[in-house]
Protein backbone atom coordinates (compact mmCIF):
# COMPACT_ATOMS: atom_id res chain seq x y z
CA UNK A 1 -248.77 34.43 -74.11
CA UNK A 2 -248.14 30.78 -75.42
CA UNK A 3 -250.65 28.21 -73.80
CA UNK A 4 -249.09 24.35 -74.56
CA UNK A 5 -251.00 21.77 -74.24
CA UNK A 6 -248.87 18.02 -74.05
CA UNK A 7 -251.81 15.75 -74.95
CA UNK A 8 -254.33 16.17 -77.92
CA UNK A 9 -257.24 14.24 -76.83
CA UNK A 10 -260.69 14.36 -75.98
CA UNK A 11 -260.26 16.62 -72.97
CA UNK A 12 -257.94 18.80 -74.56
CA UNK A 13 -259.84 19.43 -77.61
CA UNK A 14 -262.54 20.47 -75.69
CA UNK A 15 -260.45 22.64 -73.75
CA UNK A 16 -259.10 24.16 -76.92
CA UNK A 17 -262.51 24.38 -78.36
CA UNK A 18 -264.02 26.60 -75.92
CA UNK A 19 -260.87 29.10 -76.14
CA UNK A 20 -261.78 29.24 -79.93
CA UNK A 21 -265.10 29.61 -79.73
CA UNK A 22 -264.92 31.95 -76.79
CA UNK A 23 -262.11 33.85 -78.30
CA UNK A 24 -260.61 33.98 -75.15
CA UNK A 25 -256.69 33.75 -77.19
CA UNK A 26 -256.28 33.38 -80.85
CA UNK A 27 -255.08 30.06 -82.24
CA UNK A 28 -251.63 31.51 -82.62
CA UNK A 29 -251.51 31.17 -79.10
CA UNK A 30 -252.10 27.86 -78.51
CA UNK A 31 -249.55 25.42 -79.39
CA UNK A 32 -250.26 21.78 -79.45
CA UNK A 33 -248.04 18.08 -79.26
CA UNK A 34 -249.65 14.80 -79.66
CA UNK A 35 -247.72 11.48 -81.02
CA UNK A 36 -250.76 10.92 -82.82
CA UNK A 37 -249.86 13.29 -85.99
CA UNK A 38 -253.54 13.25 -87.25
CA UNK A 39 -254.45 15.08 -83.86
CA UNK A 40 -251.63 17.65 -84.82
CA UNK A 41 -252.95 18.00 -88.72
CA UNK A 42 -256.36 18.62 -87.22
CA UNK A 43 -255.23 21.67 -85.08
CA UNK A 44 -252.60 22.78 -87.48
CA UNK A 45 -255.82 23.07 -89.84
CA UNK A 46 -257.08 25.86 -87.38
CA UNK A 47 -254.05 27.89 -87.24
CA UNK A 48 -252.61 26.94 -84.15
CA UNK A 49 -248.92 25.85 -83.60
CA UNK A 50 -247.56 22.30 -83.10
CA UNK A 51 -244.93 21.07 -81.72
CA UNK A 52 -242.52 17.96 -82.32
CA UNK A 53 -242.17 17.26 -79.19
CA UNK A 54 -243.25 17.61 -75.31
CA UNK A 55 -239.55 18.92 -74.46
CA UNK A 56 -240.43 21.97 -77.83
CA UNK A 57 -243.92 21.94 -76.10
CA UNK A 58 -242.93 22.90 -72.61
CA UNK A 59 -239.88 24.95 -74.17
CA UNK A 60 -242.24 27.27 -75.67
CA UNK A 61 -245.01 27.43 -73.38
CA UNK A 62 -246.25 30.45 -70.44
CA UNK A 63 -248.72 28.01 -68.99
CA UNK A 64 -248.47 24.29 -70.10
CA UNK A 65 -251.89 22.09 -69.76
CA UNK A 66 -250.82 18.61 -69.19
CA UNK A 67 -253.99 16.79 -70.51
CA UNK A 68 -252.50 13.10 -70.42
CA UNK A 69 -253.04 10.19 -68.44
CA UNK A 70 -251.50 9.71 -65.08
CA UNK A 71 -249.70 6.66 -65.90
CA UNK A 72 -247.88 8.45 -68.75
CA UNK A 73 -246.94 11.35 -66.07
CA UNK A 74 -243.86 9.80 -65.08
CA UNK A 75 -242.14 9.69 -68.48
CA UNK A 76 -243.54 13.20 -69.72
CA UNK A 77 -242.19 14.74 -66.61
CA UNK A 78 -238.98 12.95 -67.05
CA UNK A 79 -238.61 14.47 -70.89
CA UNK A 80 -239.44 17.89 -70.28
CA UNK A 81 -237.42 18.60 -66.78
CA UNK A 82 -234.70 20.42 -68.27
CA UNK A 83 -237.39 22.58 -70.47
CA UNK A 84 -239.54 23.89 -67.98
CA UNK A 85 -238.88 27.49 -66.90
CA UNK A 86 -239.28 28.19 -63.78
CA UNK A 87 -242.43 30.90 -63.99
CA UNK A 88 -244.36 28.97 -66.47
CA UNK A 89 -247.89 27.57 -65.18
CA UNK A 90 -248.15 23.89 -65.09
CA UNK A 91 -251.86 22.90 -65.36
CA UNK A 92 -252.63 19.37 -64.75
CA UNK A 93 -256.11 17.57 -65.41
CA UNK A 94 -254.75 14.51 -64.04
CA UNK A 95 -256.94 12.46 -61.59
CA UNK A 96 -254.27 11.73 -58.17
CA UNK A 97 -251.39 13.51 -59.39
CA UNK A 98 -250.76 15.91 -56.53
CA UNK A 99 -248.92 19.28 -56.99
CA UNK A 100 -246.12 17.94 -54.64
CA UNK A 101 -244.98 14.69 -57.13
CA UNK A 102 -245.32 17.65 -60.35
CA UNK A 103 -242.39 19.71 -58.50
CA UNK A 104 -240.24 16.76 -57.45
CA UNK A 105 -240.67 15.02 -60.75
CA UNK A 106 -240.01 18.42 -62.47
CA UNK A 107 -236.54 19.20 -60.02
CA UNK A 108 -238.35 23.11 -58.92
CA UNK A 109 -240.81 24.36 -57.25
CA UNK A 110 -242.98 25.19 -60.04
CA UNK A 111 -246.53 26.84 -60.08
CA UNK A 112 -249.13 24.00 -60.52
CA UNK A 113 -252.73 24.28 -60.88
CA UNK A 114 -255.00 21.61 -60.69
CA UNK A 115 -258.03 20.85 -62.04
CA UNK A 116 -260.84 18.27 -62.57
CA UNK A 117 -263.05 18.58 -65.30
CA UNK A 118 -265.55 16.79 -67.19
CA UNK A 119 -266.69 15.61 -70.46
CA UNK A 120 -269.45 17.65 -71.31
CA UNK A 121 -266.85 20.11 -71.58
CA UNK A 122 -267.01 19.19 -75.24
CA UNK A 123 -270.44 20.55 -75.63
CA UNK A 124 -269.57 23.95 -73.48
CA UNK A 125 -271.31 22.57 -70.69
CA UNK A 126 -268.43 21.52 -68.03
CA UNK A 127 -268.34 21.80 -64.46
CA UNK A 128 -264.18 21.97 -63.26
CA UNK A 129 -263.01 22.37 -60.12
CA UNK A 130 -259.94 23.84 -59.71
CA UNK A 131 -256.92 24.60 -56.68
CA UNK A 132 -254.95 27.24 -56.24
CA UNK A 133 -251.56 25.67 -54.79
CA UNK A 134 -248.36 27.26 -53.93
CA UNK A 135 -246.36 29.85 -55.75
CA UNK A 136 -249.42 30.31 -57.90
CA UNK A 137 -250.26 34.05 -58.46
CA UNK A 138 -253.75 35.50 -58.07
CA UNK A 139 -253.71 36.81 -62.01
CA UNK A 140 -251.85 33.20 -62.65
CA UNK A 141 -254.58 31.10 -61.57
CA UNK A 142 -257.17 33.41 -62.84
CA UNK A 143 -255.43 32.94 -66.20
CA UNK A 144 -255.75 29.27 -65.87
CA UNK A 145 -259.20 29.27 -64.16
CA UNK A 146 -260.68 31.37 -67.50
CA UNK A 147 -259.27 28.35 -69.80
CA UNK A 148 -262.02 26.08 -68.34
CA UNK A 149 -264.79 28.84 -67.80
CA UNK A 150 -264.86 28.93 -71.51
CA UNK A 151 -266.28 25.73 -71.63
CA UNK A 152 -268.74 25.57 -68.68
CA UNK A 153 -268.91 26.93 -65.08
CA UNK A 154 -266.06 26.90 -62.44
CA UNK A 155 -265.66 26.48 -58.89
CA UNK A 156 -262.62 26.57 -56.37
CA UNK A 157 -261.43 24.15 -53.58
CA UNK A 158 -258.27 22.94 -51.32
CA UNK A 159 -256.10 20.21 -53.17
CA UNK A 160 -257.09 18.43 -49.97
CA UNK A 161 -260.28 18.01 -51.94
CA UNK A 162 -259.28 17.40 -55.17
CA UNK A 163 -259.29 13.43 -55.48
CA UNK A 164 -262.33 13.13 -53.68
CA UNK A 165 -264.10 15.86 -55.75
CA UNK A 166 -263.29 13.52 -58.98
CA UNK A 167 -266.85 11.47 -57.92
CA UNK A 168 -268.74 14.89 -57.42
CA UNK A 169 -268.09 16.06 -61.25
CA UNK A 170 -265.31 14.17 -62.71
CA UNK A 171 -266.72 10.66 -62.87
CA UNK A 172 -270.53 11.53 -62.29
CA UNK A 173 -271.46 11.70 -65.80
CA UNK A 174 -271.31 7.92 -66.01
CA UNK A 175 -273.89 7.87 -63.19
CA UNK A 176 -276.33 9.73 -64.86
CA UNK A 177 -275.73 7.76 -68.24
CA UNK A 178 -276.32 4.31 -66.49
CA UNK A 179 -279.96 5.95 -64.71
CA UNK A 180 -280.58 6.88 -67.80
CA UNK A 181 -280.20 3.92 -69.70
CA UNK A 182 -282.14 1.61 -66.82
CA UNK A 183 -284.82 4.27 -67.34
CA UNK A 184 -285.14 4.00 -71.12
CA UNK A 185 -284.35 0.09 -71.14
CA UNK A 186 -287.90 -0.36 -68.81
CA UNK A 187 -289.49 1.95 -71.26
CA UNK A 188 -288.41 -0.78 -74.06
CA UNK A 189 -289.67 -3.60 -72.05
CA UNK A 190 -293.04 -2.63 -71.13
CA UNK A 191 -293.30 -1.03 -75.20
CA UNK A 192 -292.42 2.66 -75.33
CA UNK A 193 -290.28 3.53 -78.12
CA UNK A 194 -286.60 4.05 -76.55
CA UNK A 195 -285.91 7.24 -78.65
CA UNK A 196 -288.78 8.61 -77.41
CA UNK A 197 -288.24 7.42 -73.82
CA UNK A 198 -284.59 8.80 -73.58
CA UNK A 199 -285.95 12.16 -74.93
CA UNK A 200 -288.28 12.42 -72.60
CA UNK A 201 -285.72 11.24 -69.91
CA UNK A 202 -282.93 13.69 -70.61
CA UNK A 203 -285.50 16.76 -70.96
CA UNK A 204 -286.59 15.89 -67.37
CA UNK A 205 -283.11 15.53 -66.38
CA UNK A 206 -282.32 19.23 -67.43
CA UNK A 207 -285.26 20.20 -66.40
CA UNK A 208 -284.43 18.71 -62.65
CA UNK A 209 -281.08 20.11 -62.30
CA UNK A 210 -282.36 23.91 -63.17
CA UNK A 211 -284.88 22.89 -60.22
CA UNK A 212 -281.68 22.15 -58.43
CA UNK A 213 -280.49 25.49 -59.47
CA UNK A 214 -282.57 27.86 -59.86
CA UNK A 215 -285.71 26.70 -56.94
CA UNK A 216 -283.90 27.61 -54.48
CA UNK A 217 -285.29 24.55 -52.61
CA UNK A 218 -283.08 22.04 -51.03
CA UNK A 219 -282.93 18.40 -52.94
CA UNK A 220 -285.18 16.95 -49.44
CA UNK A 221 -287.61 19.83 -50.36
CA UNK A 222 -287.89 19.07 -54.28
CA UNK A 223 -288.44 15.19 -53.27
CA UNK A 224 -291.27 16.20 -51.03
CA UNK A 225 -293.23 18.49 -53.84
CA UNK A 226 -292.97 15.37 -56.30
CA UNK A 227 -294.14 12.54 -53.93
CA UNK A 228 -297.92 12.61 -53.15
CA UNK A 229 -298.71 10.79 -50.12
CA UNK A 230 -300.30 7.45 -51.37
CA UNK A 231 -299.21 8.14 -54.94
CA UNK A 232 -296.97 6.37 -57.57
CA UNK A 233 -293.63 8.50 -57.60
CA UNK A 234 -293.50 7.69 -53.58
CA UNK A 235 -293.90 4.05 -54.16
CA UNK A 236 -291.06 4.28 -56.47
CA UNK A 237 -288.83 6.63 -54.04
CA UNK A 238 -289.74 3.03 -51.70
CA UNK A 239 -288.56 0.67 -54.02
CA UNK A 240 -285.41 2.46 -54.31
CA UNK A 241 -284.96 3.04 -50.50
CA UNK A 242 -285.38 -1.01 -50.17
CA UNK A 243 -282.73 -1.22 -52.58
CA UNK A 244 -280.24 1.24 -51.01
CA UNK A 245 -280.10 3.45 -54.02
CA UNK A 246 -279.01 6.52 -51.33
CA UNK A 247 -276.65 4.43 -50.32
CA UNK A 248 -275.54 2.81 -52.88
CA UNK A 249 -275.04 5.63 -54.55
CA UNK A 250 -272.33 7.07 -51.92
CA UNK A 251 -270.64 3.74 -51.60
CA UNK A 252 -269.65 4.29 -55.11
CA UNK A 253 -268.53 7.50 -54.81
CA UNK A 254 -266.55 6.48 -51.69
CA UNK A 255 -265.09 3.57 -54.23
CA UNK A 256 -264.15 6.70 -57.06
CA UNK A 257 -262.41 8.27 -53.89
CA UNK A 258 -260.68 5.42 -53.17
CA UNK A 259 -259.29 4.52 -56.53
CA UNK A 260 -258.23 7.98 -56.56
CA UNK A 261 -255.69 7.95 -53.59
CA UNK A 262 -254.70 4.38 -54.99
CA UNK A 263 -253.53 5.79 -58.12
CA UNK A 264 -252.68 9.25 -56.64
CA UNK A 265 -248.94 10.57 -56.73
């Protein structure tokens, strides 16, 4: 088994990482191509294999991980047509590039997985969401599905659902950074130490989400238990209801959506 990855950035280190750490294939297994040839040093350091090119890359590989950006899709495709057997596994990480434009680009009617993942993936804490598309095998996409469990949890949809599931997990992070920073910014104006404040902050966010998890509550219920009638969290929950947080909040995942089928292939 040779897993290539075309693309040695932050997503695919973190990919790579978790295998590693995980154990899940030995580094002689994974074979890596980057232009940047720093990138390549880096992994060569750990004993896997690089590659000179993407053509040698997808040459080589039983499931290739495309972890570049969709605009440089069409030219990567383009190069390693000709290389590309016909059984090996295309993963693609790519926000809007569908399964469909992958085999048209790539001339067959290759098996594609795709996937959205995160960034905390570089901490072992990612949340991907994955399809299953045509020609795919059961033991294929499980195969492909362990590559990301490695690194965080897993959870299966329709490509139907794949560009709109990019605001669920994909882009959320940067939600939670920008509460985050509003919350510790008001702790600096009225004179709490901001360390301190965004310590506080992110403990209470993990603590939340294993609420979220593990309660067995619904989000309406956990809302209830922390607003006392006549208290101060409820007069907060107001302020944000007069400024269409809820809303807000879904308009701009609506918006990732959107961008999503704009750039979508």
């Amino acid at each position: 088994m040779t897993i290539s990855f075309i693309g040695a950035g932050n997503m695919a280190t973190a990919i790579i990482n978790g295998i590693l750490k995980a154990k899940a294939y030995s580094p002689q297994e994974l074979l890596v191509f980057d232009i940047d040839q720093n990138k390549l040093q880096t992994f060569k350091s750990q004993g896997l294999q690089t590659a000179n090119s993407a053509e040698q890359a997808a040459k080589m590989a039983d499931i290739l991980v495309l972890a570049i950006k969709p605009q440089t899709y069409p030219d990567v495709l383009a190069e390693i047509k000709n290389s590309v057997a016909p059984t090996t596994v295309i993963v693609t990480i790519a926000a809007g590039i569908s399964s469909d434009y992958i085999r048209q680009a790539l001339g067959q009617n290759a098996p594609v997985v795709r996937v959205m993942p995160n960034t905390p993936l570089l901490l072992g804490c990612g949340a991907s969401a994955l399809c299953k598309t045509q020609n795919v095998t059961q033991q294929q996409f499980e195969v492909a599905r362990n590559l990301f469990a490695c690194s965080g949890i897993t959870e299966v949809l329709d490509e139907a659902q794949m560009n709109a599931v990019i605001a669920v997990n994909g882009s959320s992070p940067a939600y939670v950074y920008l509460f985050a920073k509003a919350a510790s910014d008001y702790a600096a104006d009225v004179g709490i130490d901001q360390t301190t404040a965004l310590r506080l902050f992110c403990q209470t966010l993990i603590g939340s989400a294993k609420m979220l998890i593990n309660s067995g509550d619904t989000p309406d219920e956990l809302i209830k238990k922390v607003c006392s009638p006549g208290g101060t969290t409820i007069a907060a929950m107001n302020k944000l209801d007069e400024r269409g947080f809820y809303n807000s909040v879904k308009d701009a995942m609506a918006a990732c959506t959107a961008r999503a089928e704009e750039l979508g292939k």
